[in-house]
C-alpha atoms as a PDB file:
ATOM      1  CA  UNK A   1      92.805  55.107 -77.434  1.00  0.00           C
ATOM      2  CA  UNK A   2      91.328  54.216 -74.025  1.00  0.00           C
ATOM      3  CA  UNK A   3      91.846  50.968 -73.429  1.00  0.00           C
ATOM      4  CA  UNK A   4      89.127  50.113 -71.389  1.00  0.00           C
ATOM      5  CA  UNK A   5      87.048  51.294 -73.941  1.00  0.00           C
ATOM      6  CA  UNK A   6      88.424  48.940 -76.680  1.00  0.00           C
ATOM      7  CA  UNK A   7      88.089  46.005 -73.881  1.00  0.00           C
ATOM      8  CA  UNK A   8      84.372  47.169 -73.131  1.00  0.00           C
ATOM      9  CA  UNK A   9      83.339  47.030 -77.291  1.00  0.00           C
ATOM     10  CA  UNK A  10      85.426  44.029 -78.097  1.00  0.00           C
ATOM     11  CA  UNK A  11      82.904  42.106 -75.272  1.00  0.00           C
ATOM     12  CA  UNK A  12      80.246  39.854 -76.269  1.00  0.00           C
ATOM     13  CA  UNK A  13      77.954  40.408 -73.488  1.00  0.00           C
ATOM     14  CA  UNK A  14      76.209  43.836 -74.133  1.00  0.00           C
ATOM     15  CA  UNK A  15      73.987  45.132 -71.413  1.00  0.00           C
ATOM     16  CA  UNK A  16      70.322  45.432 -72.594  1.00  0.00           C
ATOM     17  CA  UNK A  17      67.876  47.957 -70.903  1.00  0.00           C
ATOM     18  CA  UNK A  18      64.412  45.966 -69.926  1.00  0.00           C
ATOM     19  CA  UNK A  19      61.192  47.782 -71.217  1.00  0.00           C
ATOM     20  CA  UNK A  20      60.381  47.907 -67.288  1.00  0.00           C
ATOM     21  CA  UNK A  21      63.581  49.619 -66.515  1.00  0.00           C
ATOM     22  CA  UNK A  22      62.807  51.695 -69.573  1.00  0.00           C
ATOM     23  CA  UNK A  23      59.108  52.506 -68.448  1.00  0.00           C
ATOM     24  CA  UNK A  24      59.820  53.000 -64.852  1.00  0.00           C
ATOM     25  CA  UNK A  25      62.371  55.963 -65.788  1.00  0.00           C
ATOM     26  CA  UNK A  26      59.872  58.092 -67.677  1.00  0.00           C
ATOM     27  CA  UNK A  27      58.370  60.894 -65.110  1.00  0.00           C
ATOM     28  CA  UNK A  28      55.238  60.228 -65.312  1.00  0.00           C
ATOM     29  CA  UNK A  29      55.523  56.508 -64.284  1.00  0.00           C
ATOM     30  CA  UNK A  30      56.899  57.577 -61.024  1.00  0.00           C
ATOM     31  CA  UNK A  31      54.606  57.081 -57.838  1.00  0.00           C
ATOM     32  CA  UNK A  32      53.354  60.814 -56.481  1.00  0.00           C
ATOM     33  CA  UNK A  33      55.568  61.166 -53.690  1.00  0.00           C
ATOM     34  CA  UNK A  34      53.768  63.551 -50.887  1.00  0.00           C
ATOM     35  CA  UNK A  35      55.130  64.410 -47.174  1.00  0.00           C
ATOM     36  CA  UNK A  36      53.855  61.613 -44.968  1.00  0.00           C
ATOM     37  CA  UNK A  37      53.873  62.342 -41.432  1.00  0.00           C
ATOM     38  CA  UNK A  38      55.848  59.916 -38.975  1.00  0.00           C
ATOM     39  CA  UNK A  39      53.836  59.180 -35.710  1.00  0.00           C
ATOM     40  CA  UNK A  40      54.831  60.288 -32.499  1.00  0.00           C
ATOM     41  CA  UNK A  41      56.136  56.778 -31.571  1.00  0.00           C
ATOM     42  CA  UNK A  42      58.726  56.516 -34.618  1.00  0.00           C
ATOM     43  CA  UNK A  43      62.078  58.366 -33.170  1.00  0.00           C
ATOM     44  CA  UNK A  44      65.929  58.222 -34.134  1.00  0.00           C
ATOM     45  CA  UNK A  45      66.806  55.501 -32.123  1.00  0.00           C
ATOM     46  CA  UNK A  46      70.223  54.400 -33.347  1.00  0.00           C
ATOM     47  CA  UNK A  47      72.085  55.705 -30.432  1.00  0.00           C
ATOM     48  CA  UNK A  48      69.678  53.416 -28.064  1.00  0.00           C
ATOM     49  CA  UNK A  49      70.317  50.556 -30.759  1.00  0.00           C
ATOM     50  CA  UNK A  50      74.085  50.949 -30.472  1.00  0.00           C
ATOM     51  CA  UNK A  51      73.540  50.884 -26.811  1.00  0.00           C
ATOM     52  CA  UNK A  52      71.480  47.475 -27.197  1.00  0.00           C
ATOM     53  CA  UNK A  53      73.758  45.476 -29.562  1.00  0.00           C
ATOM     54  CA  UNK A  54      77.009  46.486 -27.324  1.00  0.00           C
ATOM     55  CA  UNK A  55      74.653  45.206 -24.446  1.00  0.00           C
ATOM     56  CA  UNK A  56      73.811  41.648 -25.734  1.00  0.00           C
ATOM     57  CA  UNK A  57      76.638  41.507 -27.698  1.00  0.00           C
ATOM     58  CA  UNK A  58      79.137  41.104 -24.974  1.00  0.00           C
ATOM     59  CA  UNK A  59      76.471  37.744 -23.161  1.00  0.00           C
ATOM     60  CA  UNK A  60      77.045  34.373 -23.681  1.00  0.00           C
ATOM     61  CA  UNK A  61      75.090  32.852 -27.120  1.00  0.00           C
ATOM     62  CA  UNK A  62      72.730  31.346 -25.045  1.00  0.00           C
ATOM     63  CA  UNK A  63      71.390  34.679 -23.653  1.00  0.00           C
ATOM     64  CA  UNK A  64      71.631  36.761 -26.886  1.00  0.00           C
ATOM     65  CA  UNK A  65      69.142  37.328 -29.159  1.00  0.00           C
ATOM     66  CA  UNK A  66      68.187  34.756 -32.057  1.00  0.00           C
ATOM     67  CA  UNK A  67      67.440  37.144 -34.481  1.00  0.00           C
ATOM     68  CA  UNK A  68      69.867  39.208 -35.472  1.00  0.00           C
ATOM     69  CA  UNK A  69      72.463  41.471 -33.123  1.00  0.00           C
ATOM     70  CA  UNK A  70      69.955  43.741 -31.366  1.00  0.00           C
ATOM     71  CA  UNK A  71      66.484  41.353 -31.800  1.00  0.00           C
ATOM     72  CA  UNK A  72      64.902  44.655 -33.005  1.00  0.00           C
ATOM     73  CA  UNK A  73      63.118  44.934 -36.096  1.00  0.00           C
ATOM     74  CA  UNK A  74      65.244  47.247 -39.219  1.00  0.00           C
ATOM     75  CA  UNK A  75      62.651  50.204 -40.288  1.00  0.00           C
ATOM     76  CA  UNK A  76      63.539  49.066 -44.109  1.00  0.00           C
ATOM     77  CA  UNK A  77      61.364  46.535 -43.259  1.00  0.00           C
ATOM     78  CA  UNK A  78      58.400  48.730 -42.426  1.00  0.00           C
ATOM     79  CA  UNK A  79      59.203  51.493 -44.914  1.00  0.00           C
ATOM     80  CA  UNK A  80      60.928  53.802 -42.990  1.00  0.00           C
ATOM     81  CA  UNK A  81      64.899  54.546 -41.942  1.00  0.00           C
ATOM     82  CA  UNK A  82      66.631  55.643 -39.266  1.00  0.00           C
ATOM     83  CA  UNK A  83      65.388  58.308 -38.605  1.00  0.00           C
ATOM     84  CA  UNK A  84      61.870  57.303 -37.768  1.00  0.00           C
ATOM     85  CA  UNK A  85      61.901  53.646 -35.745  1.00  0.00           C
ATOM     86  CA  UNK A  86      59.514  52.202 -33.866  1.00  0.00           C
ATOM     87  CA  UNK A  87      61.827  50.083 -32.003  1.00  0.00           C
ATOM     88  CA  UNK A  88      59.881  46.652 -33.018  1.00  0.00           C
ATOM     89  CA  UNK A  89      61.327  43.835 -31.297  1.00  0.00           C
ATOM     90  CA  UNK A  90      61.731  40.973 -33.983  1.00  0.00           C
ATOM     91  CA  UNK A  91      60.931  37.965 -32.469  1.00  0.00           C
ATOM     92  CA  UNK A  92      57.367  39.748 -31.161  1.00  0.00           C
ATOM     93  CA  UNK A  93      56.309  41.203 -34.788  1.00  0.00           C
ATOM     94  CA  UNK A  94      58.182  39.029 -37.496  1.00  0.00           C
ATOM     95  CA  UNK A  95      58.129  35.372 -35.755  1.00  0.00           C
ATOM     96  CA  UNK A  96      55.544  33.131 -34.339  1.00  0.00           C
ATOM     97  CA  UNK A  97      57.590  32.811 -30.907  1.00  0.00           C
ATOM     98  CA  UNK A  98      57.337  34.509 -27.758  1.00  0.00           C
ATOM     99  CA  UNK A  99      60.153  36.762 -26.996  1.00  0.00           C
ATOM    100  CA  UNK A 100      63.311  35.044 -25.612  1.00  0.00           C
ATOM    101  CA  UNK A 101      64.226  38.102 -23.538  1.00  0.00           C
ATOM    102  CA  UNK A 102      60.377  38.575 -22.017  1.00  0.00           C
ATOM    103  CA  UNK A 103      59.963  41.324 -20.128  1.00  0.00           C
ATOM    104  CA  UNK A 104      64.021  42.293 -20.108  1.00  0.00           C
ATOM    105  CA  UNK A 105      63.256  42.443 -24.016  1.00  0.00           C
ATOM    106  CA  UNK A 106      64.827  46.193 -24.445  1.00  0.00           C
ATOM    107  CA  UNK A 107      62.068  46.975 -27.587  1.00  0.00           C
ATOM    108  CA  UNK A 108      58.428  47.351 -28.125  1.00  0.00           C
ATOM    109  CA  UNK A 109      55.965  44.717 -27.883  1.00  0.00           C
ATOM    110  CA  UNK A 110      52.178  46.862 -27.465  1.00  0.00           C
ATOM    111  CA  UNK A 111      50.637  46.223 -30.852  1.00  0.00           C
ATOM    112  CA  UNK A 112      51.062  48.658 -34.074  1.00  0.00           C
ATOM    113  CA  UNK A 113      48.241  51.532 -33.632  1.00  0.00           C
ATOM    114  CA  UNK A 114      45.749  52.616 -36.364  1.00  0.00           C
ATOM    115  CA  UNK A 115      47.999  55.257 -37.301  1.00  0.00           C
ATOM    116  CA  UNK A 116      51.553  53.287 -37.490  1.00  0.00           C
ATOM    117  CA  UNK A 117      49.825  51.206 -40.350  1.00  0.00           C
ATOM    118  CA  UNK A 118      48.106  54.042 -41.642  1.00  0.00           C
ATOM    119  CA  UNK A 119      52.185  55.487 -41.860  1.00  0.00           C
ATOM    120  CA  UNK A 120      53.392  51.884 -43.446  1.00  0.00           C
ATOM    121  CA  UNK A 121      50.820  51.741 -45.976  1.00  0.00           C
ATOM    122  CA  UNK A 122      51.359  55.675 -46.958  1.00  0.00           C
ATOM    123  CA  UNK A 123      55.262  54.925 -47.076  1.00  0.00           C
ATOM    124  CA  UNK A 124      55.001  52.078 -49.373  1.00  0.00           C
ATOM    125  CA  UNK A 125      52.207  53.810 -51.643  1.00  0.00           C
ATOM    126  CA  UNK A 126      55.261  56.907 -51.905  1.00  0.00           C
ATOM    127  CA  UNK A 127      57.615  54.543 -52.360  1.00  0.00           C
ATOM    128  CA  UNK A 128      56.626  52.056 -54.604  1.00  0.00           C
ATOM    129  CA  UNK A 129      56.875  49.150 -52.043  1.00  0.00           C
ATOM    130  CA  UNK A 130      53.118  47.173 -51.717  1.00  0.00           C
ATOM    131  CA  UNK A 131      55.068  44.643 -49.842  1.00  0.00           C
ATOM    132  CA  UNK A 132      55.018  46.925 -46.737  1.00  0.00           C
ATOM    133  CA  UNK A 133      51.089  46.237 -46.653  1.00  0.00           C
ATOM    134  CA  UNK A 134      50.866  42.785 -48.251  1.00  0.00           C
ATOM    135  CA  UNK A 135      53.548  40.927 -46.374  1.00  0.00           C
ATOM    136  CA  UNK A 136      54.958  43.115 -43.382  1.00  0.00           C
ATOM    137  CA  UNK A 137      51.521  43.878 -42.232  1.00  0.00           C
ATOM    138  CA  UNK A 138      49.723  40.925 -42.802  1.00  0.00           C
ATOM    139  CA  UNK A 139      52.478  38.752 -41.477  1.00  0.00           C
ATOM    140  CA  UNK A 140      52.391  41.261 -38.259  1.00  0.00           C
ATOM    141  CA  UNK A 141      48.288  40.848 -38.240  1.00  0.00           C
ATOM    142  CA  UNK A 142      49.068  37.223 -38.114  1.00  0.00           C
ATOM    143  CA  UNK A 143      52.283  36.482 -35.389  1.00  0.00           C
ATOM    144  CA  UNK A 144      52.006  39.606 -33.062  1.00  0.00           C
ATOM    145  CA  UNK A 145      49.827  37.519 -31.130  1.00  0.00           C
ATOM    146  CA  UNK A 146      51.254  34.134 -31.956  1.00  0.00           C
ATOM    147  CA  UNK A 147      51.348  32.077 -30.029  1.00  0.00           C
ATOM    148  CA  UNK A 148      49.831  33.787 -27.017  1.00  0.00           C
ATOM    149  CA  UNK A 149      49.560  38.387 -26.056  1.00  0.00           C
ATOM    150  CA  UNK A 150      53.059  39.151 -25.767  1.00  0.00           C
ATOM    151  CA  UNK A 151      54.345  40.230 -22.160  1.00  0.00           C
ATOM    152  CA  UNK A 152      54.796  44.200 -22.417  1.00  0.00           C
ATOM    153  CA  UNK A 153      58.274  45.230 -23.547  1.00  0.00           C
ATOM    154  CA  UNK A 154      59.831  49.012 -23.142  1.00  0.00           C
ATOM    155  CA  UNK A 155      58.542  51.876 -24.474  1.00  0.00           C
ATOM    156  CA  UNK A 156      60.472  54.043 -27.204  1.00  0.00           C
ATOM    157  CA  UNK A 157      59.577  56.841 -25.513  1.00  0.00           C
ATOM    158  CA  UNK A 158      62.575  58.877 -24.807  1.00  0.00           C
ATOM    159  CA  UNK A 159      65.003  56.551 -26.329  1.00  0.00           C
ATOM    160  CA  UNK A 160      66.324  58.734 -28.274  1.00  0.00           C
ATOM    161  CA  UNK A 161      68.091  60.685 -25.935  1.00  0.00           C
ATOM    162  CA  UNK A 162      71.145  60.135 -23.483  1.00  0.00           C
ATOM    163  CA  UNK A 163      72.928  57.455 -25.916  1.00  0.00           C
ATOM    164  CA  UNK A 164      75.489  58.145 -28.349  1.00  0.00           C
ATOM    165  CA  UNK A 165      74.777  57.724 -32.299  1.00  0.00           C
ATOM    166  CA  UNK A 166      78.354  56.743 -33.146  1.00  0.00           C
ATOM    167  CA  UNK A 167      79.028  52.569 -34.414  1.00  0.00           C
ATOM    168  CA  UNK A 168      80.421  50.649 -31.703  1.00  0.00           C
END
């Protein structure tokens, strides 16, 4: 007799499936999923990010970033992955502070274009996540310019090349 399985019956606690988790597992309950294009600004930028948190990571506290290792923003956040960032810089987009690191800040500070949110809203409609549009945008809408324009940061734009991908 397995004895795991004795140990697993003899328990009082017995795991209960929800009627949500129930509901959300038949296939028709399941949002339509359907290719959504990434703009031209989202890249694979985890070499570059890498390249960043080694960077800042080896400065005194006082001249690192508040948020976080890298100060950038994680593409969960938005919806996306890896794969497709926009290299946000998270003080800029998710705080109502200027950027610490000005115009030395290492990500993006121009404002989201039409079709980035267009992108955000389509990823969290195929993915089940309305808080992409109801707080990540919104609260964007609300600090980007908080509490003056930003100073420009760095473009993305060839980022992704010319740094390795590999964990520091």
């Amino acid at each position: 007799m397995n004895r795991h399985k004795h140990a697993r019956d003899a328990s009082p606690i017995r795991r209960r499936t929800s009627a949500t988790a129930q509901f959300n597992r038949q296939p028709g309950n399941q949002p339509s999923r359907q290719h959504v294009p990434a703009p031209p600004t989202a890249s694979d930028l985890r070499g570059y990010t890498n390249h960043v948190t080694k960077k800042y990571g080896a400065l005194e506290p006082e001249q690192r970033f508040s948020n976080g290792p890298n100060g950038k923003v994680k593409p969960v956040q938005y919806g996306s992955n890896n794969a497709f960032d926009l290299g946000l810089c998270f003080t800029t987009f998710c705080t109502q502070r200027a950027c610490e690191m000005g115009l030395e800040c290492p990500w993006r500070h121009h404002p989201l274009t039409k079709d980035e949110k267009e992108w955000m809203k389509a990823l969290g409609r195929n993915f089940g996540k309305p808080h992409i549009e109801t707080e990540f945008l919104s609260n964007v809408e609300s600090r980007w310019s908080f509490p003056e324009v930003p100073l420009p940061g760095k473009s993305m734009f060839g980022k992704s090349q010319g740094f390795s991908r590999e964990a520091y």
